[in-house]
Structures are given as C-alpha cells and as structure tokens.
Protein backbone atom coordinates (compact mmCIF):
# COMPACT_ATOMS: atom_id res chain seq x y z
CA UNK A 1 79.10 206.04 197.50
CA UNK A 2 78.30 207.48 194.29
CA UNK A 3 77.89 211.32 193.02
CA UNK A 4 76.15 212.97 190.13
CA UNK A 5 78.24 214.69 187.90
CA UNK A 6 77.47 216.67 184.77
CA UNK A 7 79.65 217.05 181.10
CA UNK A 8 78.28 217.72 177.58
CA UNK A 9 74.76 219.07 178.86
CA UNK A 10 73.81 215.67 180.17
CA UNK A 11 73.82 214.35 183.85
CA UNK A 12 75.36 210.68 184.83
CA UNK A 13 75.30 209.09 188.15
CA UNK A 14 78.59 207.06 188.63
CA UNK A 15 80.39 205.14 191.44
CA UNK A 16 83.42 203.94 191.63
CA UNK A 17 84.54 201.76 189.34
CA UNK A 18 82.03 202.48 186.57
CA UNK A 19 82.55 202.97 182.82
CA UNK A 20 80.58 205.13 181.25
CA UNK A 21 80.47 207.03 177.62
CA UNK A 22 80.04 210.29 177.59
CA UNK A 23 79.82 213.06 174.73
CA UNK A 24 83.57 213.46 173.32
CA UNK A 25 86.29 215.40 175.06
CA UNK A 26 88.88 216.72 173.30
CA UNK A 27 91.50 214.48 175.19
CA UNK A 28 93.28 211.22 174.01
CA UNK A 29 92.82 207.25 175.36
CA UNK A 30 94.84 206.82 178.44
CA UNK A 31 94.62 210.03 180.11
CA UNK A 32 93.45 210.92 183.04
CA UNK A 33 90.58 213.86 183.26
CA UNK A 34 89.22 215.86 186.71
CA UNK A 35 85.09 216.86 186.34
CA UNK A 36 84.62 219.38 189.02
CA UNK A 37 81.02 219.89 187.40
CA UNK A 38 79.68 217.54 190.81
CA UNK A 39 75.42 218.32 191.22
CA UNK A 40 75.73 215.68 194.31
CA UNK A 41 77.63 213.72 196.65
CA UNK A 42 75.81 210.51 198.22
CA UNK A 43 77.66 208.55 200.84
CA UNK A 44 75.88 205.72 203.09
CA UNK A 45 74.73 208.25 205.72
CA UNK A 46 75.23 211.57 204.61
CA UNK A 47 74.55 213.66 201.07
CA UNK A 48 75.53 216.98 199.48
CA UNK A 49 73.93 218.78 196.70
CA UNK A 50 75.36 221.43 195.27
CA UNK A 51 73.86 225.28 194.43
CA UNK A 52 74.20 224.46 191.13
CA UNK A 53 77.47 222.28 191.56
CA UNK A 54 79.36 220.85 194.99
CA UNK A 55 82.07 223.19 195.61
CA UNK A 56 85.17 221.55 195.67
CA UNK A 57 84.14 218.24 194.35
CA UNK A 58 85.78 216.53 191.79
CA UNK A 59 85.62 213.02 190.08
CA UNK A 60 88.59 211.60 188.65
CA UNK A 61 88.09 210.01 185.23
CA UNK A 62 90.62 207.49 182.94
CA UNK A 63 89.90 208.04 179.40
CA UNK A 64 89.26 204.52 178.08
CA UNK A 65 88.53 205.29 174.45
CA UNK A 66 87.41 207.73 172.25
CA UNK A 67 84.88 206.03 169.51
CA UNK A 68 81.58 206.42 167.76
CA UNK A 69 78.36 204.40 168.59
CA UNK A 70 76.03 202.20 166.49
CA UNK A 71 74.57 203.53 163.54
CA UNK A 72 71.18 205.62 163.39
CA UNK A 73 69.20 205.44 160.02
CA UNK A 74 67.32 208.29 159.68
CA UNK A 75 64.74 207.83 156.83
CA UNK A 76 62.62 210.95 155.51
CA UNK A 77 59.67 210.16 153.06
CA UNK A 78 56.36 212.16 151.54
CA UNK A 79 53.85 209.26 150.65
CA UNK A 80 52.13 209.59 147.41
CA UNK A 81 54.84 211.86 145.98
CA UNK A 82 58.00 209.43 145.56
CA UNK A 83 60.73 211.69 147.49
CA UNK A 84 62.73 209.62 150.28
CA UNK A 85 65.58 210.61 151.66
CA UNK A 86 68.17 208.28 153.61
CA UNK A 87 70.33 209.09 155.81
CA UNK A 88 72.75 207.74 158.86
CA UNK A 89 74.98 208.93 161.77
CA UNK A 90 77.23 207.52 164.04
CA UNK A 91 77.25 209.53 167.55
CA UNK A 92 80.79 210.32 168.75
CA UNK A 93 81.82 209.17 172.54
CA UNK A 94 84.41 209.35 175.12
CA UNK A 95 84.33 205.92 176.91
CA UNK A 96 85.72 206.89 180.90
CA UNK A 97 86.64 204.52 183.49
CA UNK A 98 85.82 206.38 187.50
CA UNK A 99 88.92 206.09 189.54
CA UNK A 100 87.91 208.24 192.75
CA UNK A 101 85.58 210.78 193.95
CA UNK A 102 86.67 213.04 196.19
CA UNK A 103 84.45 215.45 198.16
C-alpha cells in the first residue's frame, strides 16, 4: 500500500515506513504531523484518486529532523570582462518518518 501525498508544492509517493525530506514545516523534531493533502490511495487491488485530493485521507507523519541539505555553488561569470560572482545555499528540510495511512 502506498498513497501520493502533496506538501510544499511538490508531490511524494510514500509507504509505510518511509523517510522522506520534505520542504520545512514550521513544527519541531519529535512531533507528530497529519497531511490530509492525499492525490491517491493505492492498495493491492483497489485505488482512489482524488478530485484534486482524497477526501478524508490522511497520512500520519513523525518529524525526524529539521536540517539543511548539501551545499549548492552557484557561480555567475561574463567571459572576456573579469566579473564572477560566487555564491552558495544550503536548502532547508523537514526529514519525516510515515507511521500510517489511513483512507
């Protein structure tokens, strides 16, 4: 069984059991979190899709941690003229453990 669920714009698949980092939420490590924002439901033999979402859906979510990823140079330059501009960022995340998914 796993269902398609949606938070900060982007769209993960997830079972249970799976960690996965997702934009960050504005909750602390520890915590548990409800997404009712559920496109589909796919079980062995059966599967919902929602009209946008799955009404009455919801996956369960432990908050594992709350962190920032690897570190993306981003390097601007103009050949021939000597301007170059450096520059990096480190993408915040919310790293969540699914607990259930109830239908």
């Amino acid at each position: 069984m796993y269902a398609i669920m949606e938070t900060g714009g982007k769209q993960y698949k997830v079972a249970v059991g799976d960690m996965v980092n997702v934009e960050l939420l504005p909750v602390e490590a520890d915590q548990t979190i409800t997404i009712d924002k559920v496109i589909a439901i796919v079980n062995d033999d059966n599967t919902v899709v929602g009209n946008p979402y799955v009404v009455g859906a919801i996956v369960t979510c432990k908050v594992i941690e709350n962190g920032k990823a690897k570190k993306v140079i981003v390097f601007k330059y103009k050949a021939k003229k000597n301007i170059r501009k450096k520059n990096g960022h480190r993408q915040p995340f919310t790293k969540l453990q699914i607990e259930a998914i109830n239908a």
